[in-house]
N, C-alpha and C. Protein backbone atom coordinates (compact mmCIF):
# COMPACT_ATOMS: atom_id res chain seq x y z
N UNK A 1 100.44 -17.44 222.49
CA UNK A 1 99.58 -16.76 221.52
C UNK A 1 99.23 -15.38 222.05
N UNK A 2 99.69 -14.70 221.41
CA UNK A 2 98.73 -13.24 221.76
C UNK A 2 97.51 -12.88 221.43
N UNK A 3 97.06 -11.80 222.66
CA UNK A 3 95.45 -11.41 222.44
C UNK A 3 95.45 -10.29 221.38
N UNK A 4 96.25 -9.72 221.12
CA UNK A 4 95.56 -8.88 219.97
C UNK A 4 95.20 -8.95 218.75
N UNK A 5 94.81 -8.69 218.31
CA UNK A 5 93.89 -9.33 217.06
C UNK A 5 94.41 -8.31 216.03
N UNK A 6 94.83 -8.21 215.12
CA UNK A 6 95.52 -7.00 213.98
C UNK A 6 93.91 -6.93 212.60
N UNK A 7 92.96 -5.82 212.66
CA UNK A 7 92.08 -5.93 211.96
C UNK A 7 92.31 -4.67 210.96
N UNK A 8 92.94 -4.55 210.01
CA UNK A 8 93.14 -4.05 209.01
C UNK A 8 91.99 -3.72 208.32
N UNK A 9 91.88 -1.93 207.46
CA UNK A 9 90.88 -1.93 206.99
C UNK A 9 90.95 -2.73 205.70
N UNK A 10 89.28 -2.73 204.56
CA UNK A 10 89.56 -3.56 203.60
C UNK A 10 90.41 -3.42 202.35
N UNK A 11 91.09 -1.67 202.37
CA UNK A 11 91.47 -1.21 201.37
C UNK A 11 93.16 -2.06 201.75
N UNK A 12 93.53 -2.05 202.85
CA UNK A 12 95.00 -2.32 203.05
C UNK A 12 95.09 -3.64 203.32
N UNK A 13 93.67 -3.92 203.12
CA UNK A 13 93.94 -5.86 203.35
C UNK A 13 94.03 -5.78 202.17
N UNK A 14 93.33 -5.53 200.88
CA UNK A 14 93.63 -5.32 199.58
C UNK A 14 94.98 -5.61 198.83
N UNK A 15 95.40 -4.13 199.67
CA UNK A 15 97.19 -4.07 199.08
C UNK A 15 97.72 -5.83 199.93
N UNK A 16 97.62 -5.62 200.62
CA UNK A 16 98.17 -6.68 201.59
C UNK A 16 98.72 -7.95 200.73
N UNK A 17 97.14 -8.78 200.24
CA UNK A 17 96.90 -9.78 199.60
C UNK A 17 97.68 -9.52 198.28
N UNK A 18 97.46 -8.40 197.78
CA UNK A 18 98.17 -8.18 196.42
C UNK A 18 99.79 -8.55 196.77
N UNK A 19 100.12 -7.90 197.32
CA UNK A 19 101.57 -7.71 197.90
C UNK A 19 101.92 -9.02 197.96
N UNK A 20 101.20 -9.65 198.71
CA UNK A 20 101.47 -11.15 198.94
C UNK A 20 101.81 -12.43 197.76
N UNK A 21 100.48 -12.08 197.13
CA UNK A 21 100.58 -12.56 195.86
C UNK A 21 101.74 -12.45 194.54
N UNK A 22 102.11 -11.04 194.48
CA UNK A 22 103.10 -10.73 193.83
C UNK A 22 104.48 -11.19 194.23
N UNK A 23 104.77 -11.07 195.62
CA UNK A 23 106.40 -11.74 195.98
C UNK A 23 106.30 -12.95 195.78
N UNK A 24 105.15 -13.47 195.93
CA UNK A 24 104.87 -15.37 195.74
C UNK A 24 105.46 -15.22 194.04
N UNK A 25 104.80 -14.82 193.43
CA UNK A 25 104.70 -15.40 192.07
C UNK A 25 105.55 -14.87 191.38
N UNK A 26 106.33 -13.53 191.98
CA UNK A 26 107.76 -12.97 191.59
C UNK A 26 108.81 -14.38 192.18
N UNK A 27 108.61 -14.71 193.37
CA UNK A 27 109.75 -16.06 193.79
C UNK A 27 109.58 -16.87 192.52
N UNK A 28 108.69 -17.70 191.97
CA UNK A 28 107.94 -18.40 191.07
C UNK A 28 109.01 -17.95 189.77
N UNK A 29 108.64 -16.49 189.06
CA UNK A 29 109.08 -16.29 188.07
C UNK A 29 110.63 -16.50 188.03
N UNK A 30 111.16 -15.78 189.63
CA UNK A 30 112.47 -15.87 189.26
C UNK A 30 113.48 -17.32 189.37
N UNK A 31 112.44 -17.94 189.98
CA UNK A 31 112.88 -19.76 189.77
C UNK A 31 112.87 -20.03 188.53
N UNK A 32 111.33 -19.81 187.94
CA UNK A 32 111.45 -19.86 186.26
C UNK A 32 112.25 -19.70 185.27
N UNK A 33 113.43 -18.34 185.78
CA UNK A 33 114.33 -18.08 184.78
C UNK A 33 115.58 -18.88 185.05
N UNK A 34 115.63 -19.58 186.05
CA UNK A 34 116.35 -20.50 186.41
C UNK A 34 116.33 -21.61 186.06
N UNK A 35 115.15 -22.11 185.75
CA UNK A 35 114.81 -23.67 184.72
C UNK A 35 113.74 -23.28 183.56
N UNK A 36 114.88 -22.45 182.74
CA UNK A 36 113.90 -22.24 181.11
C UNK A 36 114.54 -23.07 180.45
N UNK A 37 115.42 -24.51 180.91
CA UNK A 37 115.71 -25.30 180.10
C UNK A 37 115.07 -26.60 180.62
N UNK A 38 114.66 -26.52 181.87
CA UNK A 38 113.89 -27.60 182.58
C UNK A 38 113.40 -28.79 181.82
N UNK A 39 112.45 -28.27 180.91
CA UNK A 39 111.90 -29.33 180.47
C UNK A 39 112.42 -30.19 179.41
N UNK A 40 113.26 -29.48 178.79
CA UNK A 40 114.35 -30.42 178.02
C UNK A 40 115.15 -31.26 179.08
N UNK A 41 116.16 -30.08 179.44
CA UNK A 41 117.09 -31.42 180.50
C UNK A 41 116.57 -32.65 181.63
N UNK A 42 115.03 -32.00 182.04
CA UNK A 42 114.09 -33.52 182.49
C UNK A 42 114.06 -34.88 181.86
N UNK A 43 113.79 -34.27 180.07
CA UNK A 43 113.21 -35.87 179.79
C UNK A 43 114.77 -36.17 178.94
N UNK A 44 116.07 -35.55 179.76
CA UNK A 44 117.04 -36.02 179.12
C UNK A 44 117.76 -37.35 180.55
N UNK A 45 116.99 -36.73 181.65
CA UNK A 45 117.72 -37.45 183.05
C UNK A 45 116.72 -39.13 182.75
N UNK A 46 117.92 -39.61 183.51
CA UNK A 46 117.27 -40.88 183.93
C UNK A 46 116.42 -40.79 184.92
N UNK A 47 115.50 -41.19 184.67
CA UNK A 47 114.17 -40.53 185.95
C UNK A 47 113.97 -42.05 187.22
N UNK A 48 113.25 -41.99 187.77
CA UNK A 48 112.69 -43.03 189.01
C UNK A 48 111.49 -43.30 188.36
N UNK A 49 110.84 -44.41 188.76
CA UNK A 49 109.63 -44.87 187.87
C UNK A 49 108.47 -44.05 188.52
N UNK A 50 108.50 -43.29 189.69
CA UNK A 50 107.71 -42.47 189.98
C UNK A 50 107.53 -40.65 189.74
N UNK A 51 108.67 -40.70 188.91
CA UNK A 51 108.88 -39.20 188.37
C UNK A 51 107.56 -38.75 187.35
N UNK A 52 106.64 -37.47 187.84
CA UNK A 52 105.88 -37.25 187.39
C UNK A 52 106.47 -36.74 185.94
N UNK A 53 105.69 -36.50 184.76
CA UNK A 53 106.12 -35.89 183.58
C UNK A 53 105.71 -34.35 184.16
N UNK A 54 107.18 -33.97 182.86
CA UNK A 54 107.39 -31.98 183.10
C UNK A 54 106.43 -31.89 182.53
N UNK A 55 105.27 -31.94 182.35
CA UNK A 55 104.03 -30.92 182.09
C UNK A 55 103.37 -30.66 183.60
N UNK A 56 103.73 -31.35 184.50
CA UNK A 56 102.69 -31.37 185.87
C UNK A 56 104.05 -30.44 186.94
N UNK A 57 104.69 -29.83 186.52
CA UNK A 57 105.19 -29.15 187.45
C UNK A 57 104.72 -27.43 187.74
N UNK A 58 104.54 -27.34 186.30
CA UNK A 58 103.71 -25.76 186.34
C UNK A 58 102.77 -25.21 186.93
N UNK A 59 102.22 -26.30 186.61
CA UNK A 59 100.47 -26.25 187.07
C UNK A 59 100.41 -26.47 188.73
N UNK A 60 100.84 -27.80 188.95
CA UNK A 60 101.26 -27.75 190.71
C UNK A 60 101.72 -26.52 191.48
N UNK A 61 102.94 -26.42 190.85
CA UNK A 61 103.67 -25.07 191.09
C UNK A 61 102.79 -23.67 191.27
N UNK A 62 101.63 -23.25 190.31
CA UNK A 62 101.09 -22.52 190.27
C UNK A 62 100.00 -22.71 191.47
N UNK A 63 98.96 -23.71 191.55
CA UNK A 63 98.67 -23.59 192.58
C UNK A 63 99.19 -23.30 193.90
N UNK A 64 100.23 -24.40 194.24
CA UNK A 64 100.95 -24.32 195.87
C UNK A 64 101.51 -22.50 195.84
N UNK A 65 102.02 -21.73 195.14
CA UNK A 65 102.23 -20.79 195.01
C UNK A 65 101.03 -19.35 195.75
N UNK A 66 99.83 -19.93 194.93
CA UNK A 66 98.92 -18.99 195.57
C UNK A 66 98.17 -19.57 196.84
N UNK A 67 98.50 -20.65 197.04
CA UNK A 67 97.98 -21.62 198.46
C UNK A 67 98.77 -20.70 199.18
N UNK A 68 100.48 -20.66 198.97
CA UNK A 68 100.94 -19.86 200.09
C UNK A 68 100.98 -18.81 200.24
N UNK A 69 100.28 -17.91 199.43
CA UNK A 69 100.54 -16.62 199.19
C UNK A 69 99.30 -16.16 200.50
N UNK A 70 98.20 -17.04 200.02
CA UNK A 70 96.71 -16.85 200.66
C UNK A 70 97.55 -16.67 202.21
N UNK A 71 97.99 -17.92 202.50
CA UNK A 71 98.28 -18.33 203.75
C UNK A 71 98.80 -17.35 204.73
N UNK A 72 99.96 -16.61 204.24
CA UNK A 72 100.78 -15.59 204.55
C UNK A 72 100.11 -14.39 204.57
N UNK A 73 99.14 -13.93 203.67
CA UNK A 73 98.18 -12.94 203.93
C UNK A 73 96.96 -13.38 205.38
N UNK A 74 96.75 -14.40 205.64
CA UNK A 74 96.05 -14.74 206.69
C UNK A 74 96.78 -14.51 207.41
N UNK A 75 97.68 -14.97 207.89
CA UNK A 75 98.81 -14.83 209.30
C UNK A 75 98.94 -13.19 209.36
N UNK A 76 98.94 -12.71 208.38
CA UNK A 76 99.18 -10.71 208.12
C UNK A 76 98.22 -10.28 209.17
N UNK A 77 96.46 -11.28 208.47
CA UNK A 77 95.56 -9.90 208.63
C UNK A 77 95.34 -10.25 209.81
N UNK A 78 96.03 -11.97 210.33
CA UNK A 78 95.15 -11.87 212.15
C UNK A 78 95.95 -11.26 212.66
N UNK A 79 97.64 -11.19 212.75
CA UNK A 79 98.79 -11.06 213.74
C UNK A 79 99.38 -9.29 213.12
N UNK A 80 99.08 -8.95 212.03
CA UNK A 80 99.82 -8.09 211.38
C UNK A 80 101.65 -8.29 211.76
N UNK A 81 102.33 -7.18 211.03
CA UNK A 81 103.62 -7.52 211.02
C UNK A 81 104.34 -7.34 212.06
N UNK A 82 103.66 -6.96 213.63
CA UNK A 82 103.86 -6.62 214.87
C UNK A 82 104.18 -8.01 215.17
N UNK A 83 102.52 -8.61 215.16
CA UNK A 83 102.89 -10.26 215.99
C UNK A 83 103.12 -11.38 215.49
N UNK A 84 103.23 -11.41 213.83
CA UNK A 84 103.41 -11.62 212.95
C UNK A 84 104.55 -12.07 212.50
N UNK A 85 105.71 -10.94 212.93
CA UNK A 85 106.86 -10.77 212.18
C UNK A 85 107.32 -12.48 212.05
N UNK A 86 108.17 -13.35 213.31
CA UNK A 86 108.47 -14.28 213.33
C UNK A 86 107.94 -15.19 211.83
N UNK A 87 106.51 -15.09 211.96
CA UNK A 87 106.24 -16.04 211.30
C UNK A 87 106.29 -16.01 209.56
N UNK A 88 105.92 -14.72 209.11
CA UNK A 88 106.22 -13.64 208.06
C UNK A 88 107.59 -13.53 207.46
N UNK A 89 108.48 -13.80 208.60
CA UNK A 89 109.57 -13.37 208.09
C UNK A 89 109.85 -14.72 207.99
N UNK A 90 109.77 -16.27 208.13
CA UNK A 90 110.18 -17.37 208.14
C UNK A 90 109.81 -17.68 206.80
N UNK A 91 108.55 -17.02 206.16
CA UNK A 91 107.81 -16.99 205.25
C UNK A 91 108.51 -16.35 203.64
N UNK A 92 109.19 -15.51 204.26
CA UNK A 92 110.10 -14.70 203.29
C UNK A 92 111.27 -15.70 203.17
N UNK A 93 111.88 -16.14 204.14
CA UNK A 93 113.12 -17.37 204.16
C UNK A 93 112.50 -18.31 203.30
N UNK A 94 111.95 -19.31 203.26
CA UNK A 94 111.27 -20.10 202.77
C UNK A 94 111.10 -20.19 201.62
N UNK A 95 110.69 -18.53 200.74
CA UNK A 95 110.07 -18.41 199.67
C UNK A 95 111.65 -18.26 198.58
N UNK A 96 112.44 -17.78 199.70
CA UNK A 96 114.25 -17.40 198.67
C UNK A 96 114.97 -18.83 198.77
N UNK A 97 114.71 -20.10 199.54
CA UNK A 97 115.33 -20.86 199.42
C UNK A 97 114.06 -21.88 198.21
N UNK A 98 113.23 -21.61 198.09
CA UNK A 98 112.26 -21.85 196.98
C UNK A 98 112.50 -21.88 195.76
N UNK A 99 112.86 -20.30 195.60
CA UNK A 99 113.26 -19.80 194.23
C UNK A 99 114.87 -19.91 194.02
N UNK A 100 115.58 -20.41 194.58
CA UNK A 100 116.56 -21.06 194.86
C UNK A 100 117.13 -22.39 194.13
N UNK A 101 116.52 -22.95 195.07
CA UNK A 101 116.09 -24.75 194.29
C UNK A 101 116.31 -24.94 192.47
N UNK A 102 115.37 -24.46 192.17
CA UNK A 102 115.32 -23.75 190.63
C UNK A 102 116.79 -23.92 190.19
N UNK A 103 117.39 -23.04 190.24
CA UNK A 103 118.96 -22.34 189.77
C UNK A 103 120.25 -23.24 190.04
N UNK A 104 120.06 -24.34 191.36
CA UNK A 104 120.99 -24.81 191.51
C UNK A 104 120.41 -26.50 191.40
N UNK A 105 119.76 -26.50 190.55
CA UNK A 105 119.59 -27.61 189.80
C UNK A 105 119.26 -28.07 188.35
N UNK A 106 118.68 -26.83 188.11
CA UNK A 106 118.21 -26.32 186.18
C UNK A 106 119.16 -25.61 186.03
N UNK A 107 119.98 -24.46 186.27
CA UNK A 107 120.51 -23.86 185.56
C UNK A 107 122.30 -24.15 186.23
N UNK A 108 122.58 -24.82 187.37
CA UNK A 108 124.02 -25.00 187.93
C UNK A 108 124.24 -26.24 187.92
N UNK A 109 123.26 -27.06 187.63
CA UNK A 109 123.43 -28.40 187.43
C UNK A 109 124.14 -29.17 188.68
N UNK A 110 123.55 -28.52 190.05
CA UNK A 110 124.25 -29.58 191.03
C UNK A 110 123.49 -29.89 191.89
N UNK A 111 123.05 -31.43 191.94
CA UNK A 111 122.48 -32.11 192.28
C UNK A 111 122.76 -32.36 193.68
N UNK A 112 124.09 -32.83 194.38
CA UNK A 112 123.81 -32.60 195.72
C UNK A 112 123.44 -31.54 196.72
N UNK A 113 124.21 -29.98 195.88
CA UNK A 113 123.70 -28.94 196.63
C UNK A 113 122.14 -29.17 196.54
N UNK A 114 121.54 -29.42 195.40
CA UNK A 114 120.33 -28.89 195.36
C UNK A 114 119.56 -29.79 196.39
N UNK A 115 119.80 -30.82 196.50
CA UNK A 115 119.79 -32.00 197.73
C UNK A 115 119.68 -30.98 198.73
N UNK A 116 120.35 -30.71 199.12
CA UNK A 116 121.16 -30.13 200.54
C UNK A 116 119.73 -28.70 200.81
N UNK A 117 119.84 -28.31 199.65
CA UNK A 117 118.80 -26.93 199.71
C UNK A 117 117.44 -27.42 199.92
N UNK A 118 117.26 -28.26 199.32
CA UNK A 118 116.00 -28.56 199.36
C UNK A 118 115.64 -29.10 200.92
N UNK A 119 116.27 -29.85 201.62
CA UNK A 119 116.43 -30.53 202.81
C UNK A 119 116.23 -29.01 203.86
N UNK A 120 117.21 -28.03 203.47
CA UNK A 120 116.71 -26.74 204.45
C UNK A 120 115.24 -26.10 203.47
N UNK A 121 114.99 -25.88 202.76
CA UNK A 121 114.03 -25.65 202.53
C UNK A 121 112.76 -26.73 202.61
N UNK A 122 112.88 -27.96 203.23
CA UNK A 122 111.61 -28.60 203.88
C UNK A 122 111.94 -28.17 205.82
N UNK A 123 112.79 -28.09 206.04
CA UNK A 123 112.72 -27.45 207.51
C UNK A 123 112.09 -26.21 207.64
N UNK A 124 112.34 -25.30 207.21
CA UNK A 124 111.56 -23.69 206.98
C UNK A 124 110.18 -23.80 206.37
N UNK A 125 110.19 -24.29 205.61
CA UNK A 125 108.75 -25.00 205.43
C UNK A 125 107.70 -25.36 206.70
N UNK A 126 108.20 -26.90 207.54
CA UNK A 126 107.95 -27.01 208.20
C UNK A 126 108.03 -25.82 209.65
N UNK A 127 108.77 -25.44 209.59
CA UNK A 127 109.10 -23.67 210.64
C UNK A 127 107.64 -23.16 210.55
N UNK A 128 107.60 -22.43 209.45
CA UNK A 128 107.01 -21.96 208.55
C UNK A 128 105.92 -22.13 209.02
N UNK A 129 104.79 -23.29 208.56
CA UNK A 129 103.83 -24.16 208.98
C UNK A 129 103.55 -24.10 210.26
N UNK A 130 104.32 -24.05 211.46
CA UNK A 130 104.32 -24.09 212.76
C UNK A 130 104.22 -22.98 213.12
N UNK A 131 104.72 -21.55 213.02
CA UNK A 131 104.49 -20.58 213.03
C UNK A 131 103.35 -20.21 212.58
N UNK A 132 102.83 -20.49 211.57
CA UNK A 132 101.72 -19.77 210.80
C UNK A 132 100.29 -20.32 211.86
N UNK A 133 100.56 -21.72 212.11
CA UNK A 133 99.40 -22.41 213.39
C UNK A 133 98.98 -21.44 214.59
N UNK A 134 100.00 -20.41 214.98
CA UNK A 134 99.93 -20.17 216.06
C UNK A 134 99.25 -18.78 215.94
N UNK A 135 98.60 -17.97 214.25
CA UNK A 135 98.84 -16.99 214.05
C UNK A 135 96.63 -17.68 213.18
N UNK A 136 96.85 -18.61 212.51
CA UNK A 136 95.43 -18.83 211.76
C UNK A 136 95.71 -20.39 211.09
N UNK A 137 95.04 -20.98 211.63
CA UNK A 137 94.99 -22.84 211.53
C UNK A 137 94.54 -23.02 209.95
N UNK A 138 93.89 -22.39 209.32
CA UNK A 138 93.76 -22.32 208.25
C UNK A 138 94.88 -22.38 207.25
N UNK A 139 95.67 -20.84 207.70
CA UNK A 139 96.77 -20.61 207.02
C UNK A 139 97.67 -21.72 206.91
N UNK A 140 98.10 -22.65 208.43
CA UNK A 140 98.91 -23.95 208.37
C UNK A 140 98.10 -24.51 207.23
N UNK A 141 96.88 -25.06 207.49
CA UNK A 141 96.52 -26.20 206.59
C UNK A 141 96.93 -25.95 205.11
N UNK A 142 97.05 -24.58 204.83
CA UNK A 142 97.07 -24.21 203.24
C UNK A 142 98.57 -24.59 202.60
N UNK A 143 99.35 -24.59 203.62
CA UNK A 143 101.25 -24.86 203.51
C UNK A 143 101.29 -26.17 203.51
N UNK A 144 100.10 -27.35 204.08
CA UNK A 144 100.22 -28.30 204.15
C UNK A 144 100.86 -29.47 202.55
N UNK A 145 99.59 -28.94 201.64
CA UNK A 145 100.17 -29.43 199.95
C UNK A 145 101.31 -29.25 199.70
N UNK A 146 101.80 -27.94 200.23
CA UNK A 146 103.21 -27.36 199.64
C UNK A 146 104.34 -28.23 200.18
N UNK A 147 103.96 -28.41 201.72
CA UNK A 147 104.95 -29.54 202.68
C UNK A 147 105.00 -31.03 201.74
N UNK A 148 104.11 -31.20 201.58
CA UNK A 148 103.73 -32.85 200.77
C UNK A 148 104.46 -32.88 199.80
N UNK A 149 104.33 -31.69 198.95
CA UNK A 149 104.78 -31.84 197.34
C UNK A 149 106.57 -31.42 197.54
N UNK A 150 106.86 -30.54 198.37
CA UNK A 150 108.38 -30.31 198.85
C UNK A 150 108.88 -31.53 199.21
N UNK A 151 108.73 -32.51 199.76
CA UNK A 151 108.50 -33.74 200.71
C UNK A 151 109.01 -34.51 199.35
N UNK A 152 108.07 -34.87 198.33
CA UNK A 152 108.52 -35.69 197.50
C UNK A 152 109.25 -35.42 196.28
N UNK A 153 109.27 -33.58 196.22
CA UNK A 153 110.58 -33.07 195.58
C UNK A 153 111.96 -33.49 195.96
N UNK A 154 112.06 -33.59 197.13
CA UNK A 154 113.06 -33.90 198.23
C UNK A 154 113.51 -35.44 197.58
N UNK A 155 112.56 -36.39 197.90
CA UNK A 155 112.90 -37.58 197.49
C UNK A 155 113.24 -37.85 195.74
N UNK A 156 112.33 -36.61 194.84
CA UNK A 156 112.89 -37.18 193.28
C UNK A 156 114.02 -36.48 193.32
N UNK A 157 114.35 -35.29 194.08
CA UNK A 157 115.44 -34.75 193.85
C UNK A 157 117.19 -36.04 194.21
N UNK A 158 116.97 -36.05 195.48
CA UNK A 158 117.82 -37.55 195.74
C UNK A 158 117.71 -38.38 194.36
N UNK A 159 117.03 -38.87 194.06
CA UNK A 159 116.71 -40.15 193.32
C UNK A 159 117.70 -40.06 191.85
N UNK A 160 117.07 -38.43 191.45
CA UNK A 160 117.52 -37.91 190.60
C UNK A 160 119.23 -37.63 190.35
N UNK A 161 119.72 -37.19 191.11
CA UNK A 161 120.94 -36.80 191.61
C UNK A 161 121.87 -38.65 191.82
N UNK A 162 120.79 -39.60 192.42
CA UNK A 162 121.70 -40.31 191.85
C UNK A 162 121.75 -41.42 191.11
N UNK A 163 120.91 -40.92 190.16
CA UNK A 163 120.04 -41.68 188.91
C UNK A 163 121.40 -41.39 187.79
N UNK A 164 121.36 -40.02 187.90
CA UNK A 164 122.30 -39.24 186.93
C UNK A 164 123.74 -38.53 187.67
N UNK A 165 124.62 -39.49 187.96
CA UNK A 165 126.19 -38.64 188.47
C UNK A 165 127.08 -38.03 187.73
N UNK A 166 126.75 -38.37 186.38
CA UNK A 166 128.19 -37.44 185.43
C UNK A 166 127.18 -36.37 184.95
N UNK A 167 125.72 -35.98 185.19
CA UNK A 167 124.92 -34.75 184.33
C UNK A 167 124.94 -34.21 186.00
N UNK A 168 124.31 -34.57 187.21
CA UNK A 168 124.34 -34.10 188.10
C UNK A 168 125.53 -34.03 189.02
């Protein structure tokens, strides 16, 4: 752990948080345009008896989104992008294999890649999480929901994929 402490004034913690917020919810949108058929082709799959209904993905989604956005602005304002970087930049990985996921399962229709992606995107996650501990314990705890809910994306995604083999 390093001793320096990165204390930003409040105008550029400002931008900071904004900044933060916006690549979050730009990842978000551009997943979005990737499953604008989502909710049709959902209640067309054979689901697992634990598959939440597509109305609860938005809303989840929207939260964990600004959970991590917060998070990543914490790790900024203790470590800035000096001591930071590692963890920041794991943060940026994370967020493209995110918006990722999306496209190669709503809009490419392939279920094992999306398997496969999702599986590296719970490792970077977890990265992610571990890095961010070492930078503001807070910030981990806030990635924590996101780990959980990735976690059992992971498993409907499997389930899904081989619920449905001639759509996926």
């Amino acid at each position: 752990m390093h001793m320096f402490r990165h204390t930003p004034s409040t105008g550029k913690q400002f931008l900071a948080l904004a900044g933060f917020l916006i690549v979050t919810y730009l990842t978000a949108a551009i997943g979005a345009v990737g499953s604008l058929n989502a909710q049709q082709f959902y209640a067309e799959l054979n689901l697992p008896a634990f598959a939440p209904p597509a109305w609860l993905f938005g809303p989840v989604w929207t939260v964990l989104y600004g959970m991590m956005a917060i998070a990543a602005f914490l790790v900024w304002r203790r470590a800035g992008w000096r001591y930071g970087d590692t963890a920041l930049i794991l943060f940026l990985v994370q967020l493209i294999l995110n918006g990722l996921w999306s496209w190669i399962f709503f809009a490419w229709y392939q279920g094992f890649w999306a398997l496969v992606e999702i599986l590296a995107l719970l490792v970077a996650i977890v990265a992610t999480t571990a890095a961010f501990w070492k930078h503001s314990k807070v910030a981990a705890f806030l990635m924590l929901p996101y780990l959980g809910w990735v976690t059992f994306a992971t498993v409907l995604t499997f389930s899904l994929w081989r619920l449905n083999p001639t759509v996926l």
